[in-house]
C-alpha atoms as a PDB file:
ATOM      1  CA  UNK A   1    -140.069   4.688  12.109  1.00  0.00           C
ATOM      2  CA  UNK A   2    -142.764   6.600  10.355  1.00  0.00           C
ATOM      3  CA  UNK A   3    -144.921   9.691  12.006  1.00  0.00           C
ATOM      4  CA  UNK A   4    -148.101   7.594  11.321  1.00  0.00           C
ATOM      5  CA  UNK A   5    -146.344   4.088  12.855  1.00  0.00           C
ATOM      6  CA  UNK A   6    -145.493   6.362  15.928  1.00  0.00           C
ATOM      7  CA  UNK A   7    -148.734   7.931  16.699  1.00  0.00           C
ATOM      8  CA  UNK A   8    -150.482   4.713  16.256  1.00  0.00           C
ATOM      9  CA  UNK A   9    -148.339   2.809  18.617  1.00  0.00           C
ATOM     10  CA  UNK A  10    -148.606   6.010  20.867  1.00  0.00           C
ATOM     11  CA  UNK A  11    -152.487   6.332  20.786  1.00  0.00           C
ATOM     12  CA  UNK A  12    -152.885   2.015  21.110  1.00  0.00           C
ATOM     13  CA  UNK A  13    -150.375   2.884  24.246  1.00  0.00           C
ATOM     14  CA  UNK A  14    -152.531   5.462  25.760  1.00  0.00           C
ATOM     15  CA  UNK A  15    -155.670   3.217  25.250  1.00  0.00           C
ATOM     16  CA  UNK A  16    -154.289   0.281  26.656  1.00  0.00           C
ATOM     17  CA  UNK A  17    -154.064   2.486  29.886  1.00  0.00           C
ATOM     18  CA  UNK A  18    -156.873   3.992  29.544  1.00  0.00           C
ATOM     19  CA  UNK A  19    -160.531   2.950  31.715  1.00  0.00           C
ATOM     20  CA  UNK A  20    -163.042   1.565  29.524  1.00  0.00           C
ATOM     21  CA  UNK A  21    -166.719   2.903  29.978  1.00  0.00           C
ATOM     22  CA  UNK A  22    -169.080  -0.442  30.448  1.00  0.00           C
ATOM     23  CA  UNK A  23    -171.414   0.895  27.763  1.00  0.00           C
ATOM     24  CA  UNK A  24    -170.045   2.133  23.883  1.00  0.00           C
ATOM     25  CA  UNK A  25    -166.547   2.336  23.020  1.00  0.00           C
ATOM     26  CA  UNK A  26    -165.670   5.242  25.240  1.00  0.00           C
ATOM     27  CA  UNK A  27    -162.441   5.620  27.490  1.00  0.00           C
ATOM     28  CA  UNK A  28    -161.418   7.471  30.596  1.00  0.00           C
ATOM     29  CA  UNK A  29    -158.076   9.024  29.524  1.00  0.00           C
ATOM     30  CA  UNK A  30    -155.382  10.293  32.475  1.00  0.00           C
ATOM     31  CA  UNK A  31    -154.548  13.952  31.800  1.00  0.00           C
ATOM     32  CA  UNK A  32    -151.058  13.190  32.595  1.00  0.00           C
ATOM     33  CA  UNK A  33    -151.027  10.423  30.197  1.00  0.00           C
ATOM     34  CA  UNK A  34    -152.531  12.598  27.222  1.00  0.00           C
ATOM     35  CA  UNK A  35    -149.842  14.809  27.941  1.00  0.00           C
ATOM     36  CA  UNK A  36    -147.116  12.038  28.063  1.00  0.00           C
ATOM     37  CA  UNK A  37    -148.429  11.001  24.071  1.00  0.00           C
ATOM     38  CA  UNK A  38    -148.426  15.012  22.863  1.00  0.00           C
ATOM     39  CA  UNK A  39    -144.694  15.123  24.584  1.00  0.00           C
ATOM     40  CA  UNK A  40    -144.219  11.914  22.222  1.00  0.00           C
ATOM     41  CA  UNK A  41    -145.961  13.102  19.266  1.00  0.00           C
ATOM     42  CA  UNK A  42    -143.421  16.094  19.790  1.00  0.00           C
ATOM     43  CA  UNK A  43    -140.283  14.556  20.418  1.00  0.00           C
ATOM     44  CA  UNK A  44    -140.892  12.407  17.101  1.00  0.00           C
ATOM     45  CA  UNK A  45    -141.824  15.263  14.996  1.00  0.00           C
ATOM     46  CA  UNK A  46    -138.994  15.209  12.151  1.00  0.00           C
ATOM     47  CA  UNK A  47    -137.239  18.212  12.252  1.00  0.00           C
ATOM     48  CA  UNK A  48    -137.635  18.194   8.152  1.00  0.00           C
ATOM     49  CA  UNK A  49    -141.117  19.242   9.117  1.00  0.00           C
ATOM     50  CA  UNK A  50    -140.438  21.983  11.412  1.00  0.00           C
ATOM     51  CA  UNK A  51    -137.969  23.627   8.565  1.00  0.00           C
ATOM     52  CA  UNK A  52    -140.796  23.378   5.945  1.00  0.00           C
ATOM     53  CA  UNK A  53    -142.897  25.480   8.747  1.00  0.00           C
ATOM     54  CA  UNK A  54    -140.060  27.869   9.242  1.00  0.00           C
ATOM     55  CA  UNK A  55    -139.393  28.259   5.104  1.00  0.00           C
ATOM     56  CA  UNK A  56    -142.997  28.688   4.981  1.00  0.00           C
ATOM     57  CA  UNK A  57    -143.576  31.525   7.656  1.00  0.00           C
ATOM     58  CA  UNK A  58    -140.394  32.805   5.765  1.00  0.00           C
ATOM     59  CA  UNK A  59    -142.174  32.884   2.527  1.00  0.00           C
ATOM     60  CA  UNK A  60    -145.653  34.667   3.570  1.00  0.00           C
ATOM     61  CA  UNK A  61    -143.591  37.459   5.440  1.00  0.00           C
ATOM     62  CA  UNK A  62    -141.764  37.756   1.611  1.00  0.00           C
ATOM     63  CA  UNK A  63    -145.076  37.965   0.414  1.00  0.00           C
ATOM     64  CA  UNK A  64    -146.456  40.179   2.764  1.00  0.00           C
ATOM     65  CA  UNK A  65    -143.464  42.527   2.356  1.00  0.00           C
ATOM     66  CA  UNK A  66    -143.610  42.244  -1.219  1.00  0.00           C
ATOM     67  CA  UNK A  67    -147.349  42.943  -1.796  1.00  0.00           C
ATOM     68  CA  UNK A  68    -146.502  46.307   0.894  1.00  0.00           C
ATOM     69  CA  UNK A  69    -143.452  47.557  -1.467  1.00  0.00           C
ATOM     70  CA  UNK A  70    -146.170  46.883  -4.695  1.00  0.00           C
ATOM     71  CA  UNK A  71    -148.660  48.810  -2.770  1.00  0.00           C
ATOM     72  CA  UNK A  72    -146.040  51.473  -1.888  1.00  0.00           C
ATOM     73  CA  UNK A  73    -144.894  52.005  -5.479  1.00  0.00           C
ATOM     74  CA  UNK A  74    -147.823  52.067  -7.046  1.00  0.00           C
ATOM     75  CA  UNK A  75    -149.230  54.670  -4.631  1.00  0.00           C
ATOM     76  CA  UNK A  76    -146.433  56.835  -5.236  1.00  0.00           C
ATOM     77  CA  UNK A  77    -146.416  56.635  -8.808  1.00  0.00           C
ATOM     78  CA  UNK A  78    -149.956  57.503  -8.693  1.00  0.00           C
ATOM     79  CA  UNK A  79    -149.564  60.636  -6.744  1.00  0.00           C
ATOM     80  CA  UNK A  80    -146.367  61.243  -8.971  1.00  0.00           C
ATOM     81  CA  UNK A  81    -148.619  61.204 -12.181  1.00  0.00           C
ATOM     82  CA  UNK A  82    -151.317  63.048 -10.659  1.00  0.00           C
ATOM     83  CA  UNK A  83    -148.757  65.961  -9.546  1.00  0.00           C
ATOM     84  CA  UNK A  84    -147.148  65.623 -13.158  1.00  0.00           C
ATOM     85  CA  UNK A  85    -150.406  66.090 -14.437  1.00  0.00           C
ATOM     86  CA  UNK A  86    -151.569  68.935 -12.052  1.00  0.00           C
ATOM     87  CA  UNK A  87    -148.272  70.639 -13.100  1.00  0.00           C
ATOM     88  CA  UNK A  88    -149.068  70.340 -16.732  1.00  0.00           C
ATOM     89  CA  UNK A  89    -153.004  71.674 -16.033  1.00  0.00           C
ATOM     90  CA  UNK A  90    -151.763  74.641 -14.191  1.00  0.00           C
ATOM     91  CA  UNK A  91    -149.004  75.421 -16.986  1.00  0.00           C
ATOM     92  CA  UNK A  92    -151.523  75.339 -20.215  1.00  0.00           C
ATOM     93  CA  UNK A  93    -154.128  77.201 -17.753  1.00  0.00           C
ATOM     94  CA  UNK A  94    -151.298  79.837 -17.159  1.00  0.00           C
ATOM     95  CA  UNK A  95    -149.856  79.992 -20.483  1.00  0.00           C
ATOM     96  CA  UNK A  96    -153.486  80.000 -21.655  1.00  0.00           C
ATOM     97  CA  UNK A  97    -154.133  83.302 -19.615  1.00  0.00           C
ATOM     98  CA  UNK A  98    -150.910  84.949 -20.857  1.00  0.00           C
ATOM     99  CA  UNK A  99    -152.394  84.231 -24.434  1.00  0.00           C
ATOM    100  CA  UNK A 100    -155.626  85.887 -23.350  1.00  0.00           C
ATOM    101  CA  UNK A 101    -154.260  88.829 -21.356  1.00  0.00           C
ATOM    102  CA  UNK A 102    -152.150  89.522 -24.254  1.00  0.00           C
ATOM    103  CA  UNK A 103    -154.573  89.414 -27.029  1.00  0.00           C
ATOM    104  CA  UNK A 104    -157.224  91.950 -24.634  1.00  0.00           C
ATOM    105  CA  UNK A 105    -153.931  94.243 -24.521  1.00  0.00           C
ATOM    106  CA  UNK A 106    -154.041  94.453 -28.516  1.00  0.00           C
ATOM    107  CA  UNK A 107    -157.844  94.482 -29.347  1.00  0.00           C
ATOM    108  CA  UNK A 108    -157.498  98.675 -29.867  1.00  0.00           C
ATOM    109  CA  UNK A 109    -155.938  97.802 -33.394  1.00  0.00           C
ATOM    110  CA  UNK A 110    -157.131  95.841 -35.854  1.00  0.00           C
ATOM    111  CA  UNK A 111    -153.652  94.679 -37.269  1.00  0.00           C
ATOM    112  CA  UNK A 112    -152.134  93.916 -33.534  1.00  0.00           C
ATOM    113  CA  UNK A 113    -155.234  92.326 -32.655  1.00  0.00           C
ATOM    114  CA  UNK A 114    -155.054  89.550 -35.892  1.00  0.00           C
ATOM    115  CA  UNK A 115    -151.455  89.463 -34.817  1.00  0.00           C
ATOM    116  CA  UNK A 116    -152.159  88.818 -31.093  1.00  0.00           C
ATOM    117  CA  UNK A 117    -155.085  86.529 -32.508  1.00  0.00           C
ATOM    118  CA  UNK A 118    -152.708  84.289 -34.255  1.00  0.00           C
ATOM    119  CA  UNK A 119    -150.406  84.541 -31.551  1.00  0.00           C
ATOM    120  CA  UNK A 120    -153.255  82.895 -28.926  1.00  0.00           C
ATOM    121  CA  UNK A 121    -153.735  80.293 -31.457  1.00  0.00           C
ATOM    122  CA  UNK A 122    -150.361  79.040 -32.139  1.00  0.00           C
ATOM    123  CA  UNK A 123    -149.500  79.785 -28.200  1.00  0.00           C
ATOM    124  CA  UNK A 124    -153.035  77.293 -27.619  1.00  0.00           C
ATOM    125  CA  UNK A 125    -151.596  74.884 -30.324  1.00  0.00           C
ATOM    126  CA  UNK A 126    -148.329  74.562 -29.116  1.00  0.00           C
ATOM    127  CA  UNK A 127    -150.154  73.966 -25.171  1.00  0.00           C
ATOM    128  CA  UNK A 128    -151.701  71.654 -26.772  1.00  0.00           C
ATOM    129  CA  UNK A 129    -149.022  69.944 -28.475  1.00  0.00           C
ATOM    130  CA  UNK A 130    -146.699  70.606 -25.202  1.00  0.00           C
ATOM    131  CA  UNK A 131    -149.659  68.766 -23.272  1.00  0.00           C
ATOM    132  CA  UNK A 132    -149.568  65.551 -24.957  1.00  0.00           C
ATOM    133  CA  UNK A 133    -146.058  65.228 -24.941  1.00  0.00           C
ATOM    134  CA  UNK A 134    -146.543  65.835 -21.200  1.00  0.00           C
ATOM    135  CA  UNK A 135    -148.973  63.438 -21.307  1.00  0.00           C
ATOM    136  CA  UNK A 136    -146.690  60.517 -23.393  1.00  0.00           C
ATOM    137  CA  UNK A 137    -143.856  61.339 -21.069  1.00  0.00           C
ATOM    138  CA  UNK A 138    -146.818  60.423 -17.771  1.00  0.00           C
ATOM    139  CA  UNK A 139    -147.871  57.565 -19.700  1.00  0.00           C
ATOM    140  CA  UNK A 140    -144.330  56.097 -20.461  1.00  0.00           C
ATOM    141  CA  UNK A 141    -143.300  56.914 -16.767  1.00  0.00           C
ATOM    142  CA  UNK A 142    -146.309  54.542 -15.535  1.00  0.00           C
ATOM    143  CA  UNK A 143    -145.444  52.241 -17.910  1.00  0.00           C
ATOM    144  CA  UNK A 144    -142.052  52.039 -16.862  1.00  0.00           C
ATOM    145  CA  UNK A 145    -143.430  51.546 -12.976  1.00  0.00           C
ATOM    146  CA  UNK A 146    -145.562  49.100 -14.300  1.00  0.00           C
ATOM    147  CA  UNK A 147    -142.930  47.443 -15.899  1.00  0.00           C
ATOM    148  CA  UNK A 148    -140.850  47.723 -12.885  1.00  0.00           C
ATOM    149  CA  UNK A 149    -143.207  46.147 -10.982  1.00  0.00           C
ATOM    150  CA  UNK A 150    -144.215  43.402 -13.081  1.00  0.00           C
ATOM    151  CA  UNK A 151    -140.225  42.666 -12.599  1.00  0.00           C
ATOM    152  CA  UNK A 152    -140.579  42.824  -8.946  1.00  0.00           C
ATOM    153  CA  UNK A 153    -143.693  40.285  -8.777  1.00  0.00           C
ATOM    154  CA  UNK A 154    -142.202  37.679 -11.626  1.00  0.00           C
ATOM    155  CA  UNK A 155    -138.614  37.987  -8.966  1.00  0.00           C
ATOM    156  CA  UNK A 156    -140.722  37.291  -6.559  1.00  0.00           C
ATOM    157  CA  UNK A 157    -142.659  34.765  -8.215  1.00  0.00           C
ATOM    158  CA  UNK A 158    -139.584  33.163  -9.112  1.00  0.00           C
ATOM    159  CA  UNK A 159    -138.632  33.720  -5.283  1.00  0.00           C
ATOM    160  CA  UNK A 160    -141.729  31.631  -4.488  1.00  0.00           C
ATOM    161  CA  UNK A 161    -141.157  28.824  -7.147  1.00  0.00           C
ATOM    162  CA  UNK A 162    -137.885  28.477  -5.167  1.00  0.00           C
ATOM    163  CA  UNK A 163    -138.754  28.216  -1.959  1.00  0.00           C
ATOM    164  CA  UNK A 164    -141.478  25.707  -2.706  1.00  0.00           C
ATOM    165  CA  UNK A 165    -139.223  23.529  -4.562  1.00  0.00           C
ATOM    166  CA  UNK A 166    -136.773  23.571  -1.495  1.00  0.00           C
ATOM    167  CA  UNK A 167    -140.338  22.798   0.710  1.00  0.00           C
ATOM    168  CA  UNK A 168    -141.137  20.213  -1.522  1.00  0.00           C
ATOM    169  CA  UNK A 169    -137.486  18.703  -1.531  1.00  0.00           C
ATOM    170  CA  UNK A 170    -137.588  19.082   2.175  1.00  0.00           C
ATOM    171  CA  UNK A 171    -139.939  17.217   2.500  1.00  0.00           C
ATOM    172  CA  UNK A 172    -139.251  14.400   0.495  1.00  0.00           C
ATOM    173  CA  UNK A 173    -136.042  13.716   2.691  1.00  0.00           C
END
């Protein structure tokens, strides 16, 4: 018998014992009674309907988890790239001031202070250079989380595909 057939014949039950009002189509309804038809209403739920609940509940917790681990990594490798590049700042800024304590050391002669002046530049130049590699290697690390995490969410995705098709087969049956 069909959920819809059953509550029907359930609810024509109930108002057939039921005390009609003398005015409008209103009923006096037994409390016992109305708990007698939600007893019924239980007892005839199909149990394919109480797995879909539990495979649903299942799939927001995966969610929930899921969107928690995405949040997680993508804190981390935020503070990661922000420490990389703190570390890289601090570096140039000290190899900067090595440059410039060594060139004020060799200002007293002309020849050691071109030489210390082209030593600054190439020790600035190759900071610089150092610094965007540092700054690739940051970039292609966030990519790579990125990446990783776009795997994570399509898995999951897929995850979620999955589950509804075995909600939507459940409940076919």
């Amino acid at each position: 018998m069909e959920l819809e057939q059953i509550l029907e014949d359930e609810r024509d039950n109930l108002l057939a014992r039921a005390s009609r009002l003398w005015f409008g189509d209103s009923y006096i309804l037994n409390d016992t009674r109305i708990d007698e038809f939600i007893y019924n209403i239980k007892a005839n739920f199909p149990e394919s309907i109480r797995e879909a609940q539990k495979i649903m509940a299942e799939r927001q917790r995966i969610l929930e988890n899921a969107e928690q681990e995405a949040t997680d990594i993508v804190s981390k490798a935020n503070a990661d790239a922000k420490n990389m590049m703190e570390y890289a700042k601090r570096d140039a800024e000290t190899m900067l001031e090595h440059a410039k304590e060594k060139h004020a050391r060799l200002v007293d002669e002309h020849n050691i202070m071109i030489q210390a002046q082209e030593r600054a530049n190439e020790i600035v130049a190759q900071s610089k250079i150092e610094a965007e590699k540092f700054a690739e290697q940051v970039n292609a690390y966030a990519d790579s989380i990125f990446n990783y995490l776009n795997g994570s969410v399509s898995h999951l995705s897929e995850s979620i595909k999955n589950n509804q098709a075995q909600l939507e087969q459940a409940l076919r049956r």
